[in-house]
PDB file of N, CA and C in Angstrom:
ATOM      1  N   UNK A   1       0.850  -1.162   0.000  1.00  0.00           N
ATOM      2  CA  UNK A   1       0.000   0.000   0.000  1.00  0.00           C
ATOM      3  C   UNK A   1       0.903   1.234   0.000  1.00  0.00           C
ATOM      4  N   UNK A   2       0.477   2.380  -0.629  1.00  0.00           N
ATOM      5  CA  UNK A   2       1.435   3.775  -0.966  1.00  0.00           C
ATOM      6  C   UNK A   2       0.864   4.473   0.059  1.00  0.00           C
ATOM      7  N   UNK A   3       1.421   5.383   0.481  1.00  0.00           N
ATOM      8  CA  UNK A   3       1.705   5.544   1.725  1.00  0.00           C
ATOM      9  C   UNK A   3       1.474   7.354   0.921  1.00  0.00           C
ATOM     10  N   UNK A   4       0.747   8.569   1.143  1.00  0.00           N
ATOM     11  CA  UNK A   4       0.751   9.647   0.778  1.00  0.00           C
ATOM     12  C   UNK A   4       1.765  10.119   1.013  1.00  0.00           C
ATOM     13  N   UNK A   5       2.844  11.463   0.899  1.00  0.00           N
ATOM     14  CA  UNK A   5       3.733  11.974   1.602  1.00  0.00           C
ATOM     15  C   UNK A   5       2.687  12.689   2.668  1.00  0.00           C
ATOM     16  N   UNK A   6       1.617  13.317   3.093  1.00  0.00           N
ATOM     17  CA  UNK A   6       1.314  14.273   4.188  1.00  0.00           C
ATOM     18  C   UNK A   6       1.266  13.359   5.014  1.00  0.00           C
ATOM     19  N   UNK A   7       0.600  12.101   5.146  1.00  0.00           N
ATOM     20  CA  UNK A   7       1.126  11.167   5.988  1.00  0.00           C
ATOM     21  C   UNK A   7       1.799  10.806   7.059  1.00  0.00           C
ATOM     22  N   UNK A   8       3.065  10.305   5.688  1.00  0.00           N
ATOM     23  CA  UNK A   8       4.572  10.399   5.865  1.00  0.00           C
ATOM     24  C   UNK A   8       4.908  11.335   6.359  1.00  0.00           C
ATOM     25  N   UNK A   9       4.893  12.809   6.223  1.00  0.00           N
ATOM     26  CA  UNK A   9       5.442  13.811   6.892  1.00  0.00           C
ATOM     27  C   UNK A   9       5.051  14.146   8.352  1.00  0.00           C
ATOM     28  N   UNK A  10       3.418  13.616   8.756  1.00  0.00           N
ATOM     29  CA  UNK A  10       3.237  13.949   9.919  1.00  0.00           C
ATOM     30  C   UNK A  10       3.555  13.204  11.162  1.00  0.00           C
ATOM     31  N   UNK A  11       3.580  11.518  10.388  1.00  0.00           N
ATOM     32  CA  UNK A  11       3.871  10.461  10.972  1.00  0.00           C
ATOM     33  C   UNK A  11       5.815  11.125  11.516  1.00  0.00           C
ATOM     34  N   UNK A  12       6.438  11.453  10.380  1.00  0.00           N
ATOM     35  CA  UNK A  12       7.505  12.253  10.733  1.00  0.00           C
ATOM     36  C   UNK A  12       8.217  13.006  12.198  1.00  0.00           C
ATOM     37  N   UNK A  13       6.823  13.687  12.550  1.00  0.00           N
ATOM     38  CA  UNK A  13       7.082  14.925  13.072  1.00  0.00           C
ATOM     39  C   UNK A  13       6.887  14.852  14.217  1.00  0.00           C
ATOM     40  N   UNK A  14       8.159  15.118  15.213  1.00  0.00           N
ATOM     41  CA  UNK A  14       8.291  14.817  16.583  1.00  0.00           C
ATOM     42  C   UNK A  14       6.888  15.481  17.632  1.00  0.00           C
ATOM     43  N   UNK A  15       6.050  16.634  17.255  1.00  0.00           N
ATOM     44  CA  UNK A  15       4.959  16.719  17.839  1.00  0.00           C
ATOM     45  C   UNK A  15       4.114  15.504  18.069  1.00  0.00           C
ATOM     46  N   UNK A  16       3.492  14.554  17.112  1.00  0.00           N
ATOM     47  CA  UNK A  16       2.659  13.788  16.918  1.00  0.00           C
ATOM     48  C   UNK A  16       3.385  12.640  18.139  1.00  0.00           C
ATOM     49  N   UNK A  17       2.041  13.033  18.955  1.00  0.00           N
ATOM     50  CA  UNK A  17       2.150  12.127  20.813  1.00  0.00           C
ATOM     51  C   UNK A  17       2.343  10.776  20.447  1.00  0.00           C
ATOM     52  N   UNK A  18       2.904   9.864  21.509  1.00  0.00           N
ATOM     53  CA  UNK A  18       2.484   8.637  21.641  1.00  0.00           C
ATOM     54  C   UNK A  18       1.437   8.265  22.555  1.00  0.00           C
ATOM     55  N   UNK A  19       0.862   7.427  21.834  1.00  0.00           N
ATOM     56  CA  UNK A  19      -0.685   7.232  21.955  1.00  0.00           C
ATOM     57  C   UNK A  19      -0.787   5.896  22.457  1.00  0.00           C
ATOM     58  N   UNK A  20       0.326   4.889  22.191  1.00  0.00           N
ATOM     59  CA  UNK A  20       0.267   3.211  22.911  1.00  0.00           C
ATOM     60  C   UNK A  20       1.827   3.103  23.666  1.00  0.00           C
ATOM     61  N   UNK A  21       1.844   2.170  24.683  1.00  0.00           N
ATOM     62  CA  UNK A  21       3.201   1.967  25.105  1.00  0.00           C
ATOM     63  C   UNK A  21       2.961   0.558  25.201  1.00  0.00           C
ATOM     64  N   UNK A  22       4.225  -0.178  24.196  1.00  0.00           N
ATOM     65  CA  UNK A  22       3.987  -1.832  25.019  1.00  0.00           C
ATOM     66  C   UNK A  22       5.036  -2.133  26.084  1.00  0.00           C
ATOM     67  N   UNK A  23       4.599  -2.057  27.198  1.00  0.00           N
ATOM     68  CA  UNK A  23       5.707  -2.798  28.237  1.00  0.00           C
ATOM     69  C   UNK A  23       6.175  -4.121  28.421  1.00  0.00           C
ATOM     70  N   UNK A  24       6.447  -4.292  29.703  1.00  0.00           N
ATOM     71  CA  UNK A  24       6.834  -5.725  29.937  1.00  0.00           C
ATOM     72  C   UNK A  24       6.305  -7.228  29.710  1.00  0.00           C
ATOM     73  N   UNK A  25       5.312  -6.729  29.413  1.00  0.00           N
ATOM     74  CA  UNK A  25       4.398  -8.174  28.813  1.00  0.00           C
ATOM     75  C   UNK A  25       4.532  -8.321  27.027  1.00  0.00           C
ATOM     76  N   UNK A  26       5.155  -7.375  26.492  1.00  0.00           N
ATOM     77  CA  UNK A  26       5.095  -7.505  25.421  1.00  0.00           C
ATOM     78  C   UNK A  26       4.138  -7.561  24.017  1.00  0.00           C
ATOM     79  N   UNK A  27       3.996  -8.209  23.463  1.00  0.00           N
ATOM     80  CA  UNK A  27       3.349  -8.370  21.792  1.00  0.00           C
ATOM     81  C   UNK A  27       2.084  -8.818  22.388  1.00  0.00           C
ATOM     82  N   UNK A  28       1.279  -8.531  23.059  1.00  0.00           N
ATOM     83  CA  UNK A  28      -0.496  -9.410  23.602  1.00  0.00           C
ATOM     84  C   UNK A  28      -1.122  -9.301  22.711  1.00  0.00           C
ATOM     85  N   UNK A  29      -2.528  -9.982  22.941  1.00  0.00           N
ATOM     86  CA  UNK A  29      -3.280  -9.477  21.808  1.00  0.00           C
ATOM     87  C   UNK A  29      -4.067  -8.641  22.172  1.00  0.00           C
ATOM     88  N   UNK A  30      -3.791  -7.789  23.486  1.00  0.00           N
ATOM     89  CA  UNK A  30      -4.387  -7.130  24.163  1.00  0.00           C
ATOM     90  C   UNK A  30      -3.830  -5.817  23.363  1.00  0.00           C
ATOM     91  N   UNK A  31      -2.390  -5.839  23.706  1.00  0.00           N
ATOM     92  CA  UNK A  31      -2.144  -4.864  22.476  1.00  0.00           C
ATOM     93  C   UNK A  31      -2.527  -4.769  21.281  1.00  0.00           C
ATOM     94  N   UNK A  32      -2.532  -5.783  20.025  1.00  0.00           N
ATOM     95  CA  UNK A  32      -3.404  -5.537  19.066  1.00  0.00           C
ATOM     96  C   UNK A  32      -4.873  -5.236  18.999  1.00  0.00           C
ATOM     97  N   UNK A  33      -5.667  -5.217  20.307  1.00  0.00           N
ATOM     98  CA  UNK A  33      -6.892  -4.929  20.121  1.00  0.00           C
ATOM     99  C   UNK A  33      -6.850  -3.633  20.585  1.00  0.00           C
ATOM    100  N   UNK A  34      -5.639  -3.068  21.283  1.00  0.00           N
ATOM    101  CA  UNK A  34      -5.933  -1.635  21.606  1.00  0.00           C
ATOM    102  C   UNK A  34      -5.518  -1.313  20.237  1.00  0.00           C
ATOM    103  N   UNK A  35      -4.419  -1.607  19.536  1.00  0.00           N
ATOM    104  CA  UNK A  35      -4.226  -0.807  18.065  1.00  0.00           C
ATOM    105  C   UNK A  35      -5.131  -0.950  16.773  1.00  0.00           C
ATOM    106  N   UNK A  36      -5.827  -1.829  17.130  1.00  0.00           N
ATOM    107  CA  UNK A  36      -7.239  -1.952  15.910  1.00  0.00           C
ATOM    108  C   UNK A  36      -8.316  -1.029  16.911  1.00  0.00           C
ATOM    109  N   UNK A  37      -8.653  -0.690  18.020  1.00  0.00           N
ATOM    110  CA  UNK A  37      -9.468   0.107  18.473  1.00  0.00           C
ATOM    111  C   UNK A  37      -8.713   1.867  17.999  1.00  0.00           C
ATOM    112  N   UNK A  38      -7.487   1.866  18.406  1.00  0.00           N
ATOM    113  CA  UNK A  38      -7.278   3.148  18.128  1.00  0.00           C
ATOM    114  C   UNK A  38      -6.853   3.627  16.434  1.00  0.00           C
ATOM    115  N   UNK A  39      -6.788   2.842  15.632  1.00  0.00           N
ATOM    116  CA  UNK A  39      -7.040   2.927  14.164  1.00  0.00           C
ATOM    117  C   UNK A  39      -8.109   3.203  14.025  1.00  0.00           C
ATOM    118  N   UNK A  40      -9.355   2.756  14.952  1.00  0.00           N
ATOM    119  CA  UNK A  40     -10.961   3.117  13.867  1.00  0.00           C
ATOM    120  C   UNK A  40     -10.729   4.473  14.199  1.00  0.00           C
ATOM    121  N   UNK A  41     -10.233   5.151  15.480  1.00  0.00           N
ATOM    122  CA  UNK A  41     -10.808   6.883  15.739  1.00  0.00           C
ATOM    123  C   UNK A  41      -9.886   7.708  15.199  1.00  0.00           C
ATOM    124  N   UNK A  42      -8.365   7.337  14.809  1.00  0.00           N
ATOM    125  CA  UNK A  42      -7.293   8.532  14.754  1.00  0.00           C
ATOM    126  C   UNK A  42      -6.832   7.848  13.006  1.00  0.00           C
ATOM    127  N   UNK A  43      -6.272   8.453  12.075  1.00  0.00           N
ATOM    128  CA  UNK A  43      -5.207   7.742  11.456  1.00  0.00           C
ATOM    129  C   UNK A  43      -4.054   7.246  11.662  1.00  0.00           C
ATOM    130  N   UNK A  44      -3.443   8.147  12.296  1.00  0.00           N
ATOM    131  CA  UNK A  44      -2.153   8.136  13.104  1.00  0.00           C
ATOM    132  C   UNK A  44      -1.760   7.173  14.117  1.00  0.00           C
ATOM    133  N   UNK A  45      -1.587   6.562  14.609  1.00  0.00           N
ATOM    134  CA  UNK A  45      -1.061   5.577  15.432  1.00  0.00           C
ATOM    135  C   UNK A  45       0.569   5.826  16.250  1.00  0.00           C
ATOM    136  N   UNK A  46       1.030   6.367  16.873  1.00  0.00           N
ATOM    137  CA  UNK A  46       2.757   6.148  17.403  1.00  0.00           C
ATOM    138  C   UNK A  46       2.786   5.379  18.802  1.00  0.00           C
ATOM    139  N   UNK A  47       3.512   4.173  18.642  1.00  0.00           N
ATOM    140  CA  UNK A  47       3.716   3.162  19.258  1.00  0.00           C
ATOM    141  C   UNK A  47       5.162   3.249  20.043  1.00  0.00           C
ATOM    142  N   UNK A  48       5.385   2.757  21.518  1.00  0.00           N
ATOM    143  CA  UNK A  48       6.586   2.684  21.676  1.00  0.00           C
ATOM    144  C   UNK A  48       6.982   1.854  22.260  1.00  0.00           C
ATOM    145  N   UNK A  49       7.652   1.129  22.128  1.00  0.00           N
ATOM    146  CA  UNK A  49       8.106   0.146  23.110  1.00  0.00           C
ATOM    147  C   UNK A  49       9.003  -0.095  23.915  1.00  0.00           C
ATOM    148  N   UNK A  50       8.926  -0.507  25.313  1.00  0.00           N
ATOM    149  CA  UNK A  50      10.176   0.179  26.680  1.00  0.00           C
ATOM    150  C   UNK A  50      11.373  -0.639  26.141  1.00  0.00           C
ATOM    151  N   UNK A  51      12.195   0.421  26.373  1.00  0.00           N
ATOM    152  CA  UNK A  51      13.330  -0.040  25.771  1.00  0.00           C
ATOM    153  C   UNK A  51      14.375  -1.333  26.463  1.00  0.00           C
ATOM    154  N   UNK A  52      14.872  -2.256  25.747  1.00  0.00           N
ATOM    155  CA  UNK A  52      15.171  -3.396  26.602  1.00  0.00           C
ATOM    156  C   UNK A  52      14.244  -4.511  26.284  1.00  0.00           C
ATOM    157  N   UNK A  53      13.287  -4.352  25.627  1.00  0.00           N
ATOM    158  CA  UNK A  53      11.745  -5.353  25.564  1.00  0.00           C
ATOM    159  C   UNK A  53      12.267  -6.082  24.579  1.00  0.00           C
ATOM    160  N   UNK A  54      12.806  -6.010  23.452  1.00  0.00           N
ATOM    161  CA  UNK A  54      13.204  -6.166  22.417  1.00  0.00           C
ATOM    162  C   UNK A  54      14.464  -6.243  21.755  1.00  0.00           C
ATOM    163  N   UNK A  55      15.718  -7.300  21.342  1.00  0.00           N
ATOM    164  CA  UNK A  55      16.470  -6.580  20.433  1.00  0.00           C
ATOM    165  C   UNK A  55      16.324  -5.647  19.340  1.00  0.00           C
ATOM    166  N   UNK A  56      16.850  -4.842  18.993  1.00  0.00           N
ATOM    167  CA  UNK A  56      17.056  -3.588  17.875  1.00  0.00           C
ATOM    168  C   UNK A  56      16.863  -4.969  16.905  1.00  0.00           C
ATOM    169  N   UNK A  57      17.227  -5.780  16.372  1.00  0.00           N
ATOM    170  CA  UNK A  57      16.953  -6.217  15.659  1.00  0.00           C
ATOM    171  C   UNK A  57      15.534  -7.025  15.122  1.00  0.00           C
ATOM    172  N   UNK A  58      14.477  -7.292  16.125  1.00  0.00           N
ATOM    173  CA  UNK A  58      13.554  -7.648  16.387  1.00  0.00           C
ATOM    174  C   UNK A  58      12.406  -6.569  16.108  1.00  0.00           C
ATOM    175  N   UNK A  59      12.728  -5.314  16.510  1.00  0.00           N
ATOM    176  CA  UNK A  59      11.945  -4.723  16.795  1.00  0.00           C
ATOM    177  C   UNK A  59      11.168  -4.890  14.957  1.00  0.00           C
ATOM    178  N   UNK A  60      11.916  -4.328  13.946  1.00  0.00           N
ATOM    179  CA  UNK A  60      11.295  -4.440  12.555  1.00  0.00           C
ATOM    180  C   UNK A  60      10.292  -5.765  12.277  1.00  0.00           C
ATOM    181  N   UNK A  61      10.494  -7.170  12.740  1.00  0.00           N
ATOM    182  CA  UNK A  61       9.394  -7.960  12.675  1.00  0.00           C
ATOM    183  C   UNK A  61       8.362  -7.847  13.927  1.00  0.00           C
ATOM    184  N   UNK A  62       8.278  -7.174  14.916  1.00  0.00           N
ATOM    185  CA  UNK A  62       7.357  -6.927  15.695  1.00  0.00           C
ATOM    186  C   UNK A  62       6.244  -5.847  15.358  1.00  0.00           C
ATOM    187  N   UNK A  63       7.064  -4.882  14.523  1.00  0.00           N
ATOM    188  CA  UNK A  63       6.300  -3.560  13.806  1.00  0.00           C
ATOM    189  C   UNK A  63       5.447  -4.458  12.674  1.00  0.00           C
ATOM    190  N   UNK A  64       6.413  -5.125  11.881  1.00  0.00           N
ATOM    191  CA  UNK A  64       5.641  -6.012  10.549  1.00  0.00           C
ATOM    192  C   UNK A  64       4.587  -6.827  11.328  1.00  0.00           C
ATOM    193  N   UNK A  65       3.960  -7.726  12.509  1.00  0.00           N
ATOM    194  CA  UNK A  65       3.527  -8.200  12.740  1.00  0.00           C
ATOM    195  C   UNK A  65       2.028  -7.393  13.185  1.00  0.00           C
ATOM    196  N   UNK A  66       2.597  -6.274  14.058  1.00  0.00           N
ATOM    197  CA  UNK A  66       1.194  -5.603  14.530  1.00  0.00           C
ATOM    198  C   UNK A  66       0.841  -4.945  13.274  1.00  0.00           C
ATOM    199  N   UNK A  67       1.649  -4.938  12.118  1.00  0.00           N
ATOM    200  CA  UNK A  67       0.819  -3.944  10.728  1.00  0.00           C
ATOM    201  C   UNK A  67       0.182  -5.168  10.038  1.00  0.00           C
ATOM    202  N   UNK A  68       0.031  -6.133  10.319  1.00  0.00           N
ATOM    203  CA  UNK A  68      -0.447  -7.361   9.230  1.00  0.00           C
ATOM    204  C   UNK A  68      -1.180  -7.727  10.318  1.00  0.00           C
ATOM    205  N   UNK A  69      -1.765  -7.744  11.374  1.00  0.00           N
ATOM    206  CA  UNK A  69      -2.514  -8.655  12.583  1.00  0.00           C
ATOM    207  C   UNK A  69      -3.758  -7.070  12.764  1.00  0.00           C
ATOM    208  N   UNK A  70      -3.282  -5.820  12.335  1.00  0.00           N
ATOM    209  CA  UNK A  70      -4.475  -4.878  12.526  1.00  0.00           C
ATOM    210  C   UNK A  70      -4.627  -4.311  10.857  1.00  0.00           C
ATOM    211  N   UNK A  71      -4.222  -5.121   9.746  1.00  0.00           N
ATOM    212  CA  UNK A  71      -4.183  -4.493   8.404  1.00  0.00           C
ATOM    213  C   UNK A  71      -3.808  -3.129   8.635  1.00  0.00           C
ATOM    214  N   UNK A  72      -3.023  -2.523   8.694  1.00  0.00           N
ATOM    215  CA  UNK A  72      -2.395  -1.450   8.876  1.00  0.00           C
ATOM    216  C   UNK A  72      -0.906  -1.217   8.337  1.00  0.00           C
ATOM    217  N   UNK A  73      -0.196  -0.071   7.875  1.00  0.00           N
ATOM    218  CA  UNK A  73       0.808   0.276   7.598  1.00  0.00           C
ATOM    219  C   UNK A  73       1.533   0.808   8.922  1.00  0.00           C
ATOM    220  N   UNK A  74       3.097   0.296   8.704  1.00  0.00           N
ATOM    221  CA  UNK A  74       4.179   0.923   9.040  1.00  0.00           C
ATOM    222  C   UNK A  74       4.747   2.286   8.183  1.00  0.00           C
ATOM    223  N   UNK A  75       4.502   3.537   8.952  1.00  0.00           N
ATOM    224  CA  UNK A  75       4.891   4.716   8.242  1.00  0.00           C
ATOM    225  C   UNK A  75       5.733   4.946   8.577  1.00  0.00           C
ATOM    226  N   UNK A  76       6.354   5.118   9.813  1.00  0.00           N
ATOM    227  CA  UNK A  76       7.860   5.135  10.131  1.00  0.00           C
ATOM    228  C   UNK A  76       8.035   4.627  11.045  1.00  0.00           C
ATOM    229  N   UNK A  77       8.846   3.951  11.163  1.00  0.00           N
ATOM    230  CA  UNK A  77       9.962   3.537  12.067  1.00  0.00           C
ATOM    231  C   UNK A  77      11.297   4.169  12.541  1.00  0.00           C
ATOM    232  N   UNK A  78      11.353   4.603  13.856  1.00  0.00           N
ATOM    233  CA  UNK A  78      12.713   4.596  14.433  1.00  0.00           C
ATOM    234  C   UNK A  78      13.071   3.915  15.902  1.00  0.00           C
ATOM    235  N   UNK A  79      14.413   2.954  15.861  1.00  0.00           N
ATOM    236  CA  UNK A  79      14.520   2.811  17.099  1.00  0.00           C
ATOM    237  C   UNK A  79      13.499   1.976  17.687  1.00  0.00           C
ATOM    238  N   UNK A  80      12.581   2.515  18.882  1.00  0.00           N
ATOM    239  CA  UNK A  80      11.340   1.602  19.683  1.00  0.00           C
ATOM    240  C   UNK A  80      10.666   2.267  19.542  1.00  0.00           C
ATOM    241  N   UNK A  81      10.568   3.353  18.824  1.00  0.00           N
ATOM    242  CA  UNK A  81       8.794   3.936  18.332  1.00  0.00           C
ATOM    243  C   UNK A  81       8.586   4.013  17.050  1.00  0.00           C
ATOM    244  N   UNK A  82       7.007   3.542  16.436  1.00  0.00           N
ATOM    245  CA  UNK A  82       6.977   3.101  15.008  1.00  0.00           C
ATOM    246  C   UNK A  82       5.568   3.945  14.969  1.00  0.00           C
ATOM    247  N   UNK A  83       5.284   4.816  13.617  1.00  0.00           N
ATOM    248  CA  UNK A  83       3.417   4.902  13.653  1.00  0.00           C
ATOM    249  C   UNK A  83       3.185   4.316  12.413  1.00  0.00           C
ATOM    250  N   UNK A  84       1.885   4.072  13.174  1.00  0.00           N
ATOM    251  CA  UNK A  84       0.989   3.241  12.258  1.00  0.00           C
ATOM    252  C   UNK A  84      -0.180   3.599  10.888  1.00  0.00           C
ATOM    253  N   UNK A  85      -1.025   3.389  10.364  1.00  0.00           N
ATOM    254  CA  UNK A  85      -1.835   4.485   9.197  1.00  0.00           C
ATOM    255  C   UNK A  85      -2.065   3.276   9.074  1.00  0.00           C
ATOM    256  N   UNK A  86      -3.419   3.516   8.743  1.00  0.00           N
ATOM    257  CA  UNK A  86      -4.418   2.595   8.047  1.00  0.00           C
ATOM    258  C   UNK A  86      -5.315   3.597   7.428  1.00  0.00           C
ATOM    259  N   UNK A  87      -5.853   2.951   5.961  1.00  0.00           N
ATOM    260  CA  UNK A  87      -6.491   4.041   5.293  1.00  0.00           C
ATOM    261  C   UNK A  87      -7.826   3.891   5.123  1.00  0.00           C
TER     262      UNK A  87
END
């Protein structure tokens, strides 16, 4: 799916809050039902996850997983915070 640039740019932009935190319990599906609940009201989505939860290397199939388990896009990624867009 193409991804607009205004999007992209807002998903960007260090204003735009985080809106989910996954802690110590990790990937639930408690978390995916909060990120398919907060997709129906916002477009925007920014996710973060406590740091340590995850290798840096992990984190990119954990982002791919909650964007394919809530049909949703990965708009950016950095680090342990990723937002989300669904259109």
């Amino acid at each position: 799916m193409s991804v607009p640039n205004h999007i992209t740019r807002q998903a960007k932009d260090a204003s735009l809050p985080i809106t989910m935190r996954i802690g110590k319990s990790g990937l639930t599906d408690s978390v995916v039902v909060e990120l398919e609940g907060q997709l129906a009201s916002r477009s925007l989505v920014k996710v973060k996850v406590n740091r340590g939860l995850y290798p840096r290397d992990d984190l990119k199939t954990v982002w791919n997983i909650m964007g394919e388990k809530t049909n949703s896009s990965v708009v950016f990624a950095r680090g342990n915070v990723a937002v989300f867009w669904r259109n």
